[in-house]
Protein backbone atom coordinates (compact mmCIF):
# COMPACT_ATOMS: atom_id res chain seq x y z
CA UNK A 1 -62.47 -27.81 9.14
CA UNK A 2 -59.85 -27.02 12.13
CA UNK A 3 -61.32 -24.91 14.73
CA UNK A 4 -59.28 -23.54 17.71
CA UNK A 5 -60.44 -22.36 20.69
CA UNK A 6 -57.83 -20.23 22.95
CA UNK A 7 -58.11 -19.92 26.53
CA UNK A 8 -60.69 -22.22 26.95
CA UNK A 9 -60.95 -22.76 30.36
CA UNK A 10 -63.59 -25.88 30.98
CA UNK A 11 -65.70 -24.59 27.95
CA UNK A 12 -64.15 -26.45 25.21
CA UNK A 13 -65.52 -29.16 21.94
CA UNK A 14 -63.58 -32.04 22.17
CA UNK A 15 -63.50 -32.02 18.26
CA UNK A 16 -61.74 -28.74 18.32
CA UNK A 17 -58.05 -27.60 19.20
CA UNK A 18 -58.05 -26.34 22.68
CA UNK A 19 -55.31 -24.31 24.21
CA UNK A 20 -55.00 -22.48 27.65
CA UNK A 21 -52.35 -21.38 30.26
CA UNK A 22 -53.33 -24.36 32.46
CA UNK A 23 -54.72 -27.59 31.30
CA UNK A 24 -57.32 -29.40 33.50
CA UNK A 25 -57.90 -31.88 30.48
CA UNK A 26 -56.48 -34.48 28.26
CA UNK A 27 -58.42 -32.10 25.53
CA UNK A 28 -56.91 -28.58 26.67
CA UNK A 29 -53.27 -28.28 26.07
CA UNK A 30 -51.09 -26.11 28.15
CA UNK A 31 -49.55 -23.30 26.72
CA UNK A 32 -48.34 -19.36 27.39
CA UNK A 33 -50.02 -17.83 24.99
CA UNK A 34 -48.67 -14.37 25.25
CA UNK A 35 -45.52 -15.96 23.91
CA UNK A 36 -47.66 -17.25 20.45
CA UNK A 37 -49.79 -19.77 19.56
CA UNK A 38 -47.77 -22.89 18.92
CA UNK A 39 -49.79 -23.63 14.82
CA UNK A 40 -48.11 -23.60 11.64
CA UNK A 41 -49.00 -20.31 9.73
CA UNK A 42 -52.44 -20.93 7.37
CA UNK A 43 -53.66 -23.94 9.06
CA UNK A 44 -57.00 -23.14 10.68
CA UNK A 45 -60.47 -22.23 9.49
CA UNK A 46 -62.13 -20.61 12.98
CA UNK A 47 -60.40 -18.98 15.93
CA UNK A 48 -62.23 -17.94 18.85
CA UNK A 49 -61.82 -16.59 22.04
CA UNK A 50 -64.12 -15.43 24.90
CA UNK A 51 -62.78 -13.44 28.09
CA UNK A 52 -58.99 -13.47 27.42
CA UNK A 53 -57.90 -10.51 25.34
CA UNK A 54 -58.74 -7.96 28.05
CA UNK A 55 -56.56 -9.97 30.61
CA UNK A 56 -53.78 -9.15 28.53
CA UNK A 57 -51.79 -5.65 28.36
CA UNK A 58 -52.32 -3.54 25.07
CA UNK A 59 -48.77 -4.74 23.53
CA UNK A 60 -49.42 -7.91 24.46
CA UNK A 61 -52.96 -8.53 22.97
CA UNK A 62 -51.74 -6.71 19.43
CA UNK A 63 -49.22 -9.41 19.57
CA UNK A 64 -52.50 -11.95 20.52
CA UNK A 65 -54.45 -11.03 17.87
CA UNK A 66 -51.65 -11.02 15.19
CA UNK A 67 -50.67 -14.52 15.72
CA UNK A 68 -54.42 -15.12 15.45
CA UNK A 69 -54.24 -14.04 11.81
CA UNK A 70 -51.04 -15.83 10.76
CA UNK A 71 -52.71 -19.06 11.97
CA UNK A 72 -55.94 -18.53 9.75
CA UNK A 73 -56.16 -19.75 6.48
CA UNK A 74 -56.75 -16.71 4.08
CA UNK A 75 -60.92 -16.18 4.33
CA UNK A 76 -60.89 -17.92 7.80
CA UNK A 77 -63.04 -16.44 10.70
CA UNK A 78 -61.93 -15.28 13.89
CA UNK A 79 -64.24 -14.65 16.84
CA UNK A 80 -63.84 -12.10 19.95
CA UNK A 81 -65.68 -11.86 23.00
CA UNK A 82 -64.70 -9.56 25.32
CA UNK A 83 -66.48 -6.96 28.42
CA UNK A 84 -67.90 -4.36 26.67
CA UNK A 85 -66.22 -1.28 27.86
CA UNK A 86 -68.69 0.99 26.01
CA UNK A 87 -71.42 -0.25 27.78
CA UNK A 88 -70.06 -0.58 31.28
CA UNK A 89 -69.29 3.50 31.01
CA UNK A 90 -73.19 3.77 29.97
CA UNK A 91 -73.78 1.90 32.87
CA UNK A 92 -71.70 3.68 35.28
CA UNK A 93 -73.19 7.09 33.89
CA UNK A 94 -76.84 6.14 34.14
CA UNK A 95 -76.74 4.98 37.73
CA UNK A 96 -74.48 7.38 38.77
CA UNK A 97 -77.21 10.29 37.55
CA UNK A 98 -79.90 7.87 38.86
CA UNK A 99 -78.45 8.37 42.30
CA UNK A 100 -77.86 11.93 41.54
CA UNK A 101 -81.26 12.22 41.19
CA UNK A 102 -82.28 10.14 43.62
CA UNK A 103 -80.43 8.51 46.98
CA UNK A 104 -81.92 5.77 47.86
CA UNK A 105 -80.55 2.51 49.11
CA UNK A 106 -81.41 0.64 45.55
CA UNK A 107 -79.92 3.66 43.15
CA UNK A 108 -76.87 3.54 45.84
CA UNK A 109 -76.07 0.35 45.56
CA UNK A 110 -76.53 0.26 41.49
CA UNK A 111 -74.30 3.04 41.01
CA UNK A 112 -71.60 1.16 43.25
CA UNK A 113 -71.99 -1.90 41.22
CA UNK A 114 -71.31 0.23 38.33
CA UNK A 115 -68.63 1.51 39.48
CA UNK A 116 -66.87 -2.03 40.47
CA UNK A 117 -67.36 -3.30 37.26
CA UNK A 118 -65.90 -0.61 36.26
CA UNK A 119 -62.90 -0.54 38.16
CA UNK A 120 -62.71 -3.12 40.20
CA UNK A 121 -61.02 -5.52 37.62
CA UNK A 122 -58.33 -3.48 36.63
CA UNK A 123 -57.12 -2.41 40.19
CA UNK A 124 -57.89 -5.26 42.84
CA UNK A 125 -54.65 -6.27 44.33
CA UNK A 126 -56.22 -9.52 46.15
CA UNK A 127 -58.60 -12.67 44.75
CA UNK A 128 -62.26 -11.25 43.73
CA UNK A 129 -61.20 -7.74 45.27
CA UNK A 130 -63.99 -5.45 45.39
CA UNK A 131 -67.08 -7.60 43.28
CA UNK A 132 -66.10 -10.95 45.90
CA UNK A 133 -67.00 -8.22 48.49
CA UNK A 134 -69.68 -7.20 47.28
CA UNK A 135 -71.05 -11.33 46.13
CA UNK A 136 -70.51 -12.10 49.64
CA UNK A 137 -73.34 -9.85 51.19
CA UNK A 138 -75.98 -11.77 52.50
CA UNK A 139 -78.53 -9.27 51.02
CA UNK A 140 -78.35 -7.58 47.94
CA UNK A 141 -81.20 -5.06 46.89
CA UNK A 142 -79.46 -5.01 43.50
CA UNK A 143 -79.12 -8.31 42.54
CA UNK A 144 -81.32 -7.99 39.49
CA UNK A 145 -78.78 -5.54 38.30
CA UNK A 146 -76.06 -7.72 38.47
CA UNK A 147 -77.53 -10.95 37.08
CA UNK A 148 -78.52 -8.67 34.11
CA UNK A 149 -74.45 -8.14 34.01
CA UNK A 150 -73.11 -10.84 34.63
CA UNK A 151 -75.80 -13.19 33.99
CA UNK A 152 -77.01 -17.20 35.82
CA UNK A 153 -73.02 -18.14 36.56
CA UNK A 154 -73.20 -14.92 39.13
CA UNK A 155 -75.92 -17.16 41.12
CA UNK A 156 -74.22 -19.92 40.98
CA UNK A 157 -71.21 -18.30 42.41
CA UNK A 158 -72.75 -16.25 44.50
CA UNK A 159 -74.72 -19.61 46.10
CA UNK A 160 -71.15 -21.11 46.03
CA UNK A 161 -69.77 -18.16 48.16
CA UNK A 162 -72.35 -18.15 51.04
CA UNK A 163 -72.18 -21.99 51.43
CA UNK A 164 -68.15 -21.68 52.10
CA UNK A 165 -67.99 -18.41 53.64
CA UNK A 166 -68.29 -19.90 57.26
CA UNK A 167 -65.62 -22.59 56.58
CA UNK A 168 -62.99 -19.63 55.24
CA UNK A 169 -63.07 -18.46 58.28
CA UNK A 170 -62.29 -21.89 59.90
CA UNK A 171 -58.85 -21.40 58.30
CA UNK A 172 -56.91 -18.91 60.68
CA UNK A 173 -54.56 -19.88 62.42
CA UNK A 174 -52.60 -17.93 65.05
CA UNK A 175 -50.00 -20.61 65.13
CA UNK A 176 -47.24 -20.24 62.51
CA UNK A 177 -45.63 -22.90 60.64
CA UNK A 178 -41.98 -23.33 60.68
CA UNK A 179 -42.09 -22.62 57.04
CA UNK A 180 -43.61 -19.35 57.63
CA UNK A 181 -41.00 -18.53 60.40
CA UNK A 182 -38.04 -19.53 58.05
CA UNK A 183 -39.98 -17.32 54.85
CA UNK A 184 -40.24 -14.55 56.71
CA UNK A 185 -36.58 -14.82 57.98
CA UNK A 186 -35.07 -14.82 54.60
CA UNK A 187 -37.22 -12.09 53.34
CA UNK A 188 -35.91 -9.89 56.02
CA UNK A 189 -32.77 -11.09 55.71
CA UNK A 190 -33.09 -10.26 51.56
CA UNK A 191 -34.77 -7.52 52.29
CA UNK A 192 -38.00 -8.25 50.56
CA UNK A 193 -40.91 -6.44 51.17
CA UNK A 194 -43.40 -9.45 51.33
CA UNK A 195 -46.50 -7.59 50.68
CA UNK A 196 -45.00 -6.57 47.15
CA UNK A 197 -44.17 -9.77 46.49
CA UNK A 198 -47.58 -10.98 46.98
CA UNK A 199 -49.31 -8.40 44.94
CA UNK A 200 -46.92 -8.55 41.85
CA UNK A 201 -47.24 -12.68 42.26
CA UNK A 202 -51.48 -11.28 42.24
CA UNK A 203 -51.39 -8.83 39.40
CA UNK A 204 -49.19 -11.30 37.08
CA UNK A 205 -51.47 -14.20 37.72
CA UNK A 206 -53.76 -13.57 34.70
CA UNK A 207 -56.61 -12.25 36.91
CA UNK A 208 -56.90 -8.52 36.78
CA UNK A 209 -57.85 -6.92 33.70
CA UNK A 210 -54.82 -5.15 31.94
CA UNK A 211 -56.50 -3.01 29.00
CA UNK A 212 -60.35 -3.01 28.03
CA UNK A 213 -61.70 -2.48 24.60
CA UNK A 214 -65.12 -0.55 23.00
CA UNK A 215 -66.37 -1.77 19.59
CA UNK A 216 -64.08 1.52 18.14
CA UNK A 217 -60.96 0.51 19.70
CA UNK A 218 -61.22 -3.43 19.09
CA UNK A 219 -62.04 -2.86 14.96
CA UNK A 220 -59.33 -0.37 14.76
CA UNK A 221 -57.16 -3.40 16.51
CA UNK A 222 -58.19 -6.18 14.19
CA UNK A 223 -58.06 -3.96 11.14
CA UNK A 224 -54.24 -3.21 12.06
CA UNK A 225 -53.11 -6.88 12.46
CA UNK A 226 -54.61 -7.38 9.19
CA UNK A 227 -58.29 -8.65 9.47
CA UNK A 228 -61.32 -7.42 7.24
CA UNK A 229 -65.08 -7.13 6.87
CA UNK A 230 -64.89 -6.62 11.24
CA UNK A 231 -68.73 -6.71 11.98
CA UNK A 232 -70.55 -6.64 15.48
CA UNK A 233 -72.49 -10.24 16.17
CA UNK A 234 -74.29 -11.36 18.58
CA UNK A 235 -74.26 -14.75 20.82
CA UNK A 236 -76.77 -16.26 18.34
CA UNK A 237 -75.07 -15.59 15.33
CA UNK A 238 -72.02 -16.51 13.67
CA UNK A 239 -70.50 -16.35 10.30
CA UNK A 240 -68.81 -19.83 11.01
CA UNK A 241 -70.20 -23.00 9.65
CA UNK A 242 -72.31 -24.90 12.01
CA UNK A 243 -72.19 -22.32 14.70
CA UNK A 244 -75.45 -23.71 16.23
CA UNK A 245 -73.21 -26.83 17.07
CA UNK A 246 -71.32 -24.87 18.88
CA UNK A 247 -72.99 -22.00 20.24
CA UNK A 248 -73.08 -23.32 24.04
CA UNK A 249 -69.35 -21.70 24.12
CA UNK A 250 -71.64 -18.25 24.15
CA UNK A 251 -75.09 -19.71 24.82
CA UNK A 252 -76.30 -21.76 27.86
CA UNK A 253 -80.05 -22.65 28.57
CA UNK A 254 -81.00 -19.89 25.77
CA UNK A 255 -79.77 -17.32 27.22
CA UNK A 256 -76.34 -15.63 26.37
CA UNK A 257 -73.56 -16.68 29.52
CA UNK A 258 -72.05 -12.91 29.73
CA UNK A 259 -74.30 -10.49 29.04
CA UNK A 260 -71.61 -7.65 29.34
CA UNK A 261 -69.97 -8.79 26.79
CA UNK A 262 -69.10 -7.49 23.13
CA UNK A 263 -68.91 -9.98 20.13
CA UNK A 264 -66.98 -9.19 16.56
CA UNK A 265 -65.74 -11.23 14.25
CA UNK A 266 -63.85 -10.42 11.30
CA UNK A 267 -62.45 -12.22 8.48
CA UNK A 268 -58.46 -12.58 7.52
């Protein structure tokens, strides 16, 4: 059985074929895969991917998902995980009238969460943007809400976040480099708005979310590139053989890692 896992990250089987824009293992080779997947056509039995197809734009992920299916054998599986746009508009809706109703601090700072995750993604023009804001806060009256989003990584970020938050600030300097002086010398002398430069180097990075799919929109998708039998799972479940072997890519300490997210596979 070949099994490929696509944009990996650090949550990869070494038995498995591992690809993702940057490599930080001998097991995880680099590739761009918004330019295709570099397999033969028919050659693998399981594709999966978790947290990638919503980083790409709408053109590009069509593209994605079609060289998914050219790379499956004919019956093969492949496996989606992606933020569940359906259920982050419930969310915003239902906090949003909870506040309505009610304007407290707790329902305030819900419905703001709510709204970040809704947003926040798609529009942040710096590192973490709004939700990195919000992480840093020192108290949080919501922070059940958010672990029941984002799940047990958001405290270890979070824990990660307040330890360093003193030493960031140890970092500014009023004294510029001689690099700096001679960058900002040629971009004036270019005439290059640095700022612009910045936040199109930012939004090209692969950070910001660049379309967002419902369980509608995503069958539709997978239907049109050619895959079949497209059926909602859950982190538990698989069609895959041996997916208990393997389900710490969606699983850790028995309890599912993203909570937000939506899972379909389908079959080519």
């Amino acid at each position: 059985m070949q099994y490929l896992n696509l944009g990996c990250g650090a949550r990869y089987h070494e038995e498995w074929l591992n690809f993702d824009f940057v490599s930080h293992s001998t097991f995880v080779k680099q590739t761009n895969l918004t330019k295709g997947i570099p397999i033969a056509d028919k050659t693998i039995d399981f594709v999966y991917h978790s947290h990638i197809l919503e980083h790409f734009t709408k053109t590009q992920g069509t593209y994605f998902l079609e060289e998914c299916c050219r790379v499956l054998k004919d019956g093969g599986i492949l496996r989606v995980v992606i933020p569940d746009l359906e259920q982050i508009a419930i969310n915003y809706l239902s906090t949003l009238k909870d506040v309505l109703d009610d304007e407290n601090q707790r329902n305030i700072a819900k419905c703001n969460w709510s709204t970040i995750e809704l947003l926040d993604q798609m529009v942040r023009e710096e590192s973490g943007g709004e939700m990195l804001r919000v992480w840093k806060q020192k108290e949080l009256v919501n922070e059940d809400q958010i672990i029941g989003r984002v799940g047990d990584e958001f405290i270890r970020i979070r824990k990660n976040i307040l330890k360093n938050s003193n030493n960031n600030e140890k970092m500014n300097s009023s004294k510029k480099s001689f690099r700096s002086i001679l960058k900002t010398f040629f971009f004036n002398k270019l005439k290059v708005d640095e700022e612009n430069l910045k936040t199109g180097n930012f939004r090209n990075g692969g950070e910001v979310h660049k379309w967002m799919y419902d369980r509608f929109s995503l069958k539709n998708l997978l239907q049109e590139v050619g895959f079949k039998d497209v059926k909602i799972v859950n982190a538990f479940e698989s069609d895959i053989l041996n997916w208990e072997k393997f389900q710490s890519l969606d699983v850790e300490e028995g309890k599912v890692r993203k909570p937000d997210s939506l899972f379909m596979e389908a079959k080519k």
